[in-house]
N, C-alpha and C. Protein backbone atom coordinates (compact mmCIF):
# COMPACT_ATOMS: atom_id res chain seq x y z
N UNK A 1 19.02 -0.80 -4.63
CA UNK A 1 18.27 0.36 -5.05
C UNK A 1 17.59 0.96 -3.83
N UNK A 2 17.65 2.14 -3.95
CA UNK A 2 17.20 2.81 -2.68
C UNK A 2 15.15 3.17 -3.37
N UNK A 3 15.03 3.54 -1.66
CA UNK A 3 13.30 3.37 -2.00
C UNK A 3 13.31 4.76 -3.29
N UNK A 4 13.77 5.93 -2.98
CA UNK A 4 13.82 7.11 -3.81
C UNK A 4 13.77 6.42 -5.58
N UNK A 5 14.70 5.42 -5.89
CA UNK A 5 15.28 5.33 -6.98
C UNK A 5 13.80 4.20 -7.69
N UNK A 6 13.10 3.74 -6.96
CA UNK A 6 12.31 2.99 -7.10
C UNK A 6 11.05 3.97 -7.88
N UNK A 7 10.30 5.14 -7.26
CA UNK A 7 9.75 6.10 -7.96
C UNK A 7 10.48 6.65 -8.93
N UNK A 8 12.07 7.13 -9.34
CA UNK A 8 12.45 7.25 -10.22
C UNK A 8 12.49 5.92 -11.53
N UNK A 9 12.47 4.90 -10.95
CA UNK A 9 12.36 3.84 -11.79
C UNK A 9 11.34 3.41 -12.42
N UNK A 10 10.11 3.64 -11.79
CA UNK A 10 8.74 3.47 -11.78
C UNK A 10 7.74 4.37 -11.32
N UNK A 11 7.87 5.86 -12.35
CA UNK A 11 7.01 6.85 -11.97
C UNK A 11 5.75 6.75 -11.87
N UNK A 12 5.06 5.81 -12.00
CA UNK A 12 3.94 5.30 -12.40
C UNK A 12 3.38 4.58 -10.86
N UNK A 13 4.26 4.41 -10.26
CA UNK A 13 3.72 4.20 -8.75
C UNK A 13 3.32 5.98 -8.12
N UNK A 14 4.06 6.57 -8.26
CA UNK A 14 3.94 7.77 -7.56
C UNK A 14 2.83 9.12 -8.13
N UNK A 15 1.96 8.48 -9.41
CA UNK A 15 1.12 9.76 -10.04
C UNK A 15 0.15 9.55 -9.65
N UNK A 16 -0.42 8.89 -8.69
CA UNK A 16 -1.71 8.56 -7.96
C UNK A 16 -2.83 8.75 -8.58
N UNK A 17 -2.78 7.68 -9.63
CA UNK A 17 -3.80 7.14 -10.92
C UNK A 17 -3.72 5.39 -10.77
N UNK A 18 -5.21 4.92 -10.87
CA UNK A 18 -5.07 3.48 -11.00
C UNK A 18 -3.75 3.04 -11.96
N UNK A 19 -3.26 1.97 -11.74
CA UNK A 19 -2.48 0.75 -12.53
C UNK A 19 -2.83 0.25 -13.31
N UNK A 20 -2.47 -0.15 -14.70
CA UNK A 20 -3.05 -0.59 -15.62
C UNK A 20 -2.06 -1.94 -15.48
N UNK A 21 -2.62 -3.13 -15.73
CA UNK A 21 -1.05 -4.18 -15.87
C UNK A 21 -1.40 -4.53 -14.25
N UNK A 22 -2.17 -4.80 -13.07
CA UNK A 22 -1.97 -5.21 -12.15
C UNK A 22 -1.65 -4.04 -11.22
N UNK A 23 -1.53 -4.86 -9.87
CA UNK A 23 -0.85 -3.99 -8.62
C UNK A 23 0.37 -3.58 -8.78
N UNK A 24 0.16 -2.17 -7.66
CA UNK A 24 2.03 -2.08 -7.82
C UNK A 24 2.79 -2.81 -7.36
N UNK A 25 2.22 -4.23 -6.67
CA UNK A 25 3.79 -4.87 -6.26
C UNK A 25 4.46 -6.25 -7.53
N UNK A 26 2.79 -6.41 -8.56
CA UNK A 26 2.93 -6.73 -9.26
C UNK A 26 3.55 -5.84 -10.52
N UNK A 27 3.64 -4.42 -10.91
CA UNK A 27 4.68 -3.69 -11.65
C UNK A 27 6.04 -3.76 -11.07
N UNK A 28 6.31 -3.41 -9.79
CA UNK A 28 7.45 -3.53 -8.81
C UNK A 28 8.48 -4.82 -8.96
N UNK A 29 7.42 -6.16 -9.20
CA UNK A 29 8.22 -7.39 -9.09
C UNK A 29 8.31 -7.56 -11.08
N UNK A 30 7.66 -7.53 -11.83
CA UNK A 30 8.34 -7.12 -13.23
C UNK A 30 9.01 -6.06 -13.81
N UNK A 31 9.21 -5.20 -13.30
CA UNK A 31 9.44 -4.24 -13.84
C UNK A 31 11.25 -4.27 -13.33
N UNK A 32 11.62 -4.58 -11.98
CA UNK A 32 12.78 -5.33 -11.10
C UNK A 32 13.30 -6.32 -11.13
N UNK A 33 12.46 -7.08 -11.01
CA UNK A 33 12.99 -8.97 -10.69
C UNK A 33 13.13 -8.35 -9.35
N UNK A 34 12.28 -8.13 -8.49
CA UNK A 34 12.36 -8.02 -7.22
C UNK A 34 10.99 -8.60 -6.54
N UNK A 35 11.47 -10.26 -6.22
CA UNK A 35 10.00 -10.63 -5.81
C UNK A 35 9.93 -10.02 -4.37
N UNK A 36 8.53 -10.08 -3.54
CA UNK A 36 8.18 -9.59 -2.52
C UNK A 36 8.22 -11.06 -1.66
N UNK A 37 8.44 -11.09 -0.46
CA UNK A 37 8.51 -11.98 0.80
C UNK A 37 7.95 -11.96 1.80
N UNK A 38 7.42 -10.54 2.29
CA UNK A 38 6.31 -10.25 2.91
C UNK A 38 5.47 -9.14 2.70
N UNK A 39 4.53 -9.34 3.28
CA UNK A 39 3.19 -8.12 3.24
C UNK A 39 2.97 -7.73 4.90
N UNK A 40 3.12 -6.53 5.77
CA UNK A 40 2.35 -6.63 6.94
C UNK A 40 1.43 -5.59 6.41
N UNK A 41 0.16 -6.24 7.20
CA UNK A 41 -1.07 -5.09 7.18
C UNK A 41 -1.56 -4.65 8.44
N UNK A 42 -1.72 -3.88 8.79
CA UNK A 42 -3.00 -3.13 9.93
C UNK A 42 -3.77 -2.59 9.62
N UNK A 43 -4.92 -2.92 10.35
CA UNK A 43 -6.46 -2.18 9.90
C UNK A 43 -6.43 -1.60 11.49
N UNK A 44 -7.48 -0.24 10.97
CA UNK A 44 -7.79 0.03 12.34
C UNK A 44 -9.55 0.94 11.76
N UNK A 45 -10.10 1.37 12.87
CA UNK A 45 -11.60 1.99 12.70
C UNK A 45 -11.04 3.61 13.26
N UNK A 46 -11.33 4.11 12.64
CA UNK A 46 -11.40 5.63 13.34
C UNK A 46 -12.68 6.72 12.41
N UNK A 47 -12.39 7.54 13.31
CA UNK A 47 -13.74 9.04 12.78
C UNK A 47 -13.20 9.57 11.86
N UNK A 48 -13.71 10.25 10.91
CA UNK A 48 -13.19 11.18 9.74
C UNK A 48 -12.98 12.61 10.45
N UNK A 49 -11.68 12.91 9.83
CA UNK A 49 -11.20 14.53 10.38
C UNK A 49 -11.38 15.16 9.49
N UNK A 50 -11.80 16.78 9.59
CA UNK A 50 -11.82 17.95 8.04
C UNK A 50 -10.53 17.58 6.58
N UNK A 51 -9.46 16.87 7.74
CA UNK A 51 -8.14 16.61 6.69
C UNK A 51 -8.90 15.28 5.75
N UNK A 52 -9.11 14.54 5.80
CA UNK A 52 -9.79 13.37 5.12
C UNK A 52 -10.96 14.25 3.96
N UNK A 53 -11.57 15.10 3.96
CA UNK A 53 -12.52 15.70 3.46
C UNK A 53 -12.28 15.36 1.89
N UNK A 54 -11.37 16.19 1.62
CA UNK A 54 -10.52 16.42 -0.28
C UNK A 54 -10.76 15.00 -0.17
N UNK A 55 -9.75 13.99 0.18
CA UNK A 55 -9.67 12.44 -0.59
C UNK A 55 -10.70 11.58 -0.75
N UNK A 56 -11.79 11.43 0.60
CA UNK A 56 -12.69 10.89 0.34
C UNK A 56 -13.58 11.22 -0.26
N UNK A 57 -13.63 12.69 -0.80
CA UNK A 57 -15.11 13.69 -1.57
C UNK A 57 -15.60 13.40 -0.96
N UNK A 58 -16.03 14.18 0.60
CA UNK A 58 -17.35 14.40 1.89
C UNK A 58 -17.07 15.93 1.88
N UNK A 59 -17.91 16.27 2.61
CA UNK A 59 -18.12 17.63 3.12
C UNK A 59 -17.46 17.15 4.44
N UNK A 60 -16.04 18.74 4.46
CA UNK A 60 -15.43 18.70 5.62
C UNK A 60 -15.79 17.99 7.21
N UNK A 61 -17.00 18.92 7.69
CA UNK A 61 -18.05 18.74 8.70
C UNK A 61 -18.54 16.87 9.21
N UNK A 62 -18.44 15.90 7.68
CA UNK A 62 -18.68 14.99 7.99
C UNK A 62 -17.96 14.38 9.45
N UNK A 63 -18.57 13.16 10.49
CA UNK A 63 -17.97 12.55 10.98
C UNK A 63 -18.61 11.12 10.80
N UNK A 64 -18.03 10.41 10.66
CA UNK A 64 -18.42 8.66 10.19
C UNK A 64 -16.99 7.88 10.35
N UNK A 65 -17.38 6.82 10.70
CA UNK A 65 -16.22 6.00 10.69
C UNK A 65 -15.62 5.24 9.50
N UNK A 66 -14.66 5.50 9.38
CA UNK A 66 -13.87 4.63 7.95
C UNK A 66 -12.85 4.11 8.64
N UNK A 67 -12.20 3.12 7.72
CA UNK A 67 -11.21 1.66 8.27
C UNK A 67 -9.99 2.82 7.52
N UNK A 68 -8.83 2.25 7.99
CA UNK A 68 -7.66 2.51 7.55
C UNK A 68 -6.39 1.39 7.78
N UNK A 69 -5.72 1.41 6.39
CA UNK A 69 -5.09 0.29 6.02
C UNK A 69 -3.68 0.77 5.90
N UNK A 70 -2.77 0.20 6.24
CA UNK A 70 -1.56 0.98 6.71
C UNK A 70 -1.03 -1.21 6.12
N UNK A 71 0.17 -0.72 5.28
CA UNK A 71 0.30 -1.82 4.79
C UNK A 71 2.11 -1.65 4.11
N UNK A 72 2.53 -2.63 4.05
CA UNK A 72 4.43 -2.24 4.00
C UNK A 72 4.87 -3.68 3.26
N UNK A 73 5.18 -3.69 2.24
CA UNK A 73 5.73 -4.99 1.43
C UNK A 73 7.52 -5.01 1.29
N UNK A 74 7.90 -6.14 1.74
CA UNK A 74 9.40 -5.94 1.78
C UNK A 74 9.66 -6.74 0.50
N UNK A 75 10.87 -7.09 0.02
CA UNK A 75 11.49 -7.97 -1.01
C UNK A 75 12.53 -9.12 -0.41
N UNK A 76 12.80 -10.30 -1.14
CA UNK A 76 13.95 -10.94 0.02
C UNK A 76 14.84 -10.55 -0.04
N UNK A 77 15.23 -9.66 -0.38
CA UNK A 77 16.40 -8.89 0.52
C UNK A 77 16.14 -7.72 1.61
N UNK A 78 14.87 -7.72 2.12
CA UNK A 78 14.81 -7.48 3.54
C UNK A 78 14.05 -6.05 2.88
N UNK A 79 14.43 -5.39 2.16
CA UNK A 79 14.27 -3.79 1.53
C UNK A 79 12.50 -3.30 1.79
N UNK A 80 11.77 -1.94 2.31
CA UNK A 80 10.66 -2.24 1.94
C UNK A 80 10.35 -1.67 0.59
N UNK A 81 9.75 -2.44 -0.34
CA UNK A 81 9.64 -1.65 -1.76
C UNK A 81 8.39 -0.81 -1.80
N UNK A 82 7.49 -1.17 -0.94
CA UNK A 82 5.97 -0.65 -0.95
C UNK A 82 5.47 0.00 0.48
N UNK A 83 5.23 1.00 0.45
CA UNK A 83 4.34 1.41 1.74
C UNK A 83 3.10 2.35 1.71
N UNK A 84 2.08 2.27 2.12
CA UNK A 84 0.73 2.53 1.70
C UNK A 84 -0.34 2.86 3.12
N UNK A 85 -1.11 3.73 2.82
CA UNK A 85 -1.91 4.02 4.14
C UNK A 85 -3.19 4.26 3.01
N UNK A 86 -4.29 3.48 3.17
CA UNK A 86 -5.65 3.37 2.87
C UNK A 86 -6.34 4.04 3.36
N UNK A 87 -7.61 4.54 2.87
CA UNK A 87 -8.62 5.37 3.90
C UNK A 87 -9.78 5.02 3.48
N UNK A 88 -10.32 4.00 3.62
CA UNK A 88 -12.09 3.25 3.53
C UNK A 88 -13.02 3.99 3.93
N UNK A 89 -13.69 5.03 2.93
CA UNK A 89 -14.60 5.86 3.35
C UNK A 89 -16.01 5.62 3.84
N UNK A 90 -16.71 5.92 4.91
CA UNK A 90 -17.93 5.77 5.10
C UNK A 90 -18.54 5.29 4.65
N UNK A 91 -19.39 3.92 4.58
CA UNK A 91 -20.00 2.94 4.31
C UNK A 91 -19.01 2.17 3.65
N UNK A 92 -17.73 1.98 3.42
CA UNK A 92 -16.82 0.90 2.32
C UNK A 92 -16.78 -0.18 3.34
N UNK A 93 -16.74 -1.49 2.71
CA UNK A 93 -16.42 -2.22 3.34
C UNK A 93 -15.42 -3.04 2.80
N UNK A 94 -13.80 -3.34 3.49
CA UNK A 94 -13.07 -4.09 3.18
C UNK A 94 -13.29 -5.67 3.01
N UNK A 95 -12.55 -6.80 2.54
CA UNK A 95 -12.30 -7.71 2.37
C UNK A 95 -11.23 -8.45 2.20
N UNK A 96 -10.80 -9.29 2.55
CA UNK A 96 -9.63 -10.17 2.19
C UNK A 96 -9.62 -11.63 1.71
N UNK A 97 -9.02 -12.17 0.54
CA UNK A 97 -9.73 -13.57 0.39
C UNK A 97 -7.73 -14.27 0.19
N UNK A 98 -7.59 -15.08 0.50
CA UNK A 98 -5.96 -15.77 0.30
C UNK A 98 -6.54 -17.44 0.11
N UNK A 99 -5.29 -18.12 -0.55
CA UNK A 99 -5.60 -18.96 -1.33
C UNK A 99 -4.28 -19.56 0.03
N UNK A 100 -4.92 -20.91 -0.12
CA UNK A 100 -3.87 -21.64 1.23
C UNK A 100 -3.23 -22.44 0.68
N UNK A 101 -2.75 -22.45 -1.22
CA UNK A 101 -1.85 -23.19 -2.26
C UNK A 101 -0.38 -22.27 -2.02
């Protein structure tokens, strides 16, 4: 399945409304039988630009630093099913917690 056929398969990733039922890689891997095999993530710190304004609800003019999460889930068959760019608005603070079972 190509990545295209994946939003046709699962429009519900692409209407950019919370998930009901879990994450999308958890709809992705039931909804398929396509388990996931890896996750890469990058974080990085940068300033807010006028373009950031609309998503985060700030006034254009703002400048503050927010994190950004740039993140890509493959399946074992190598495919990426998920790709995602975060934008942690001014004062958010991320977290990560993993279980070492």
């Amino acid at each position: 399945m190509d990545p295209g056929g994946l939003a046709e398969e699962l429009p519900e990733l692409v209407m950019g409304k919370r998930l009901s039922g879990g994450t999308s890689i958890d709809v992705i891997t039931r909804r398929t039988g396509r388990p996931v095999a890896k996750r890469f993530s990058t974080m990085w710190a940068r300033t807010t630009t006028p373009a950031d304004a609309g998503s985060l609800e700030i006034p254009e003019d703002t400048r503050a630093a927010v994190n950004v999460l740039n993140v890509r889930i493959v399946d074992t068959s190598g495919m990426t099913i998920e790709y995602d760019v975060d934008l942690g608005g001014p004062g958010c603070r991320w977290a990560k917690e993993e279980s070492a079972e």
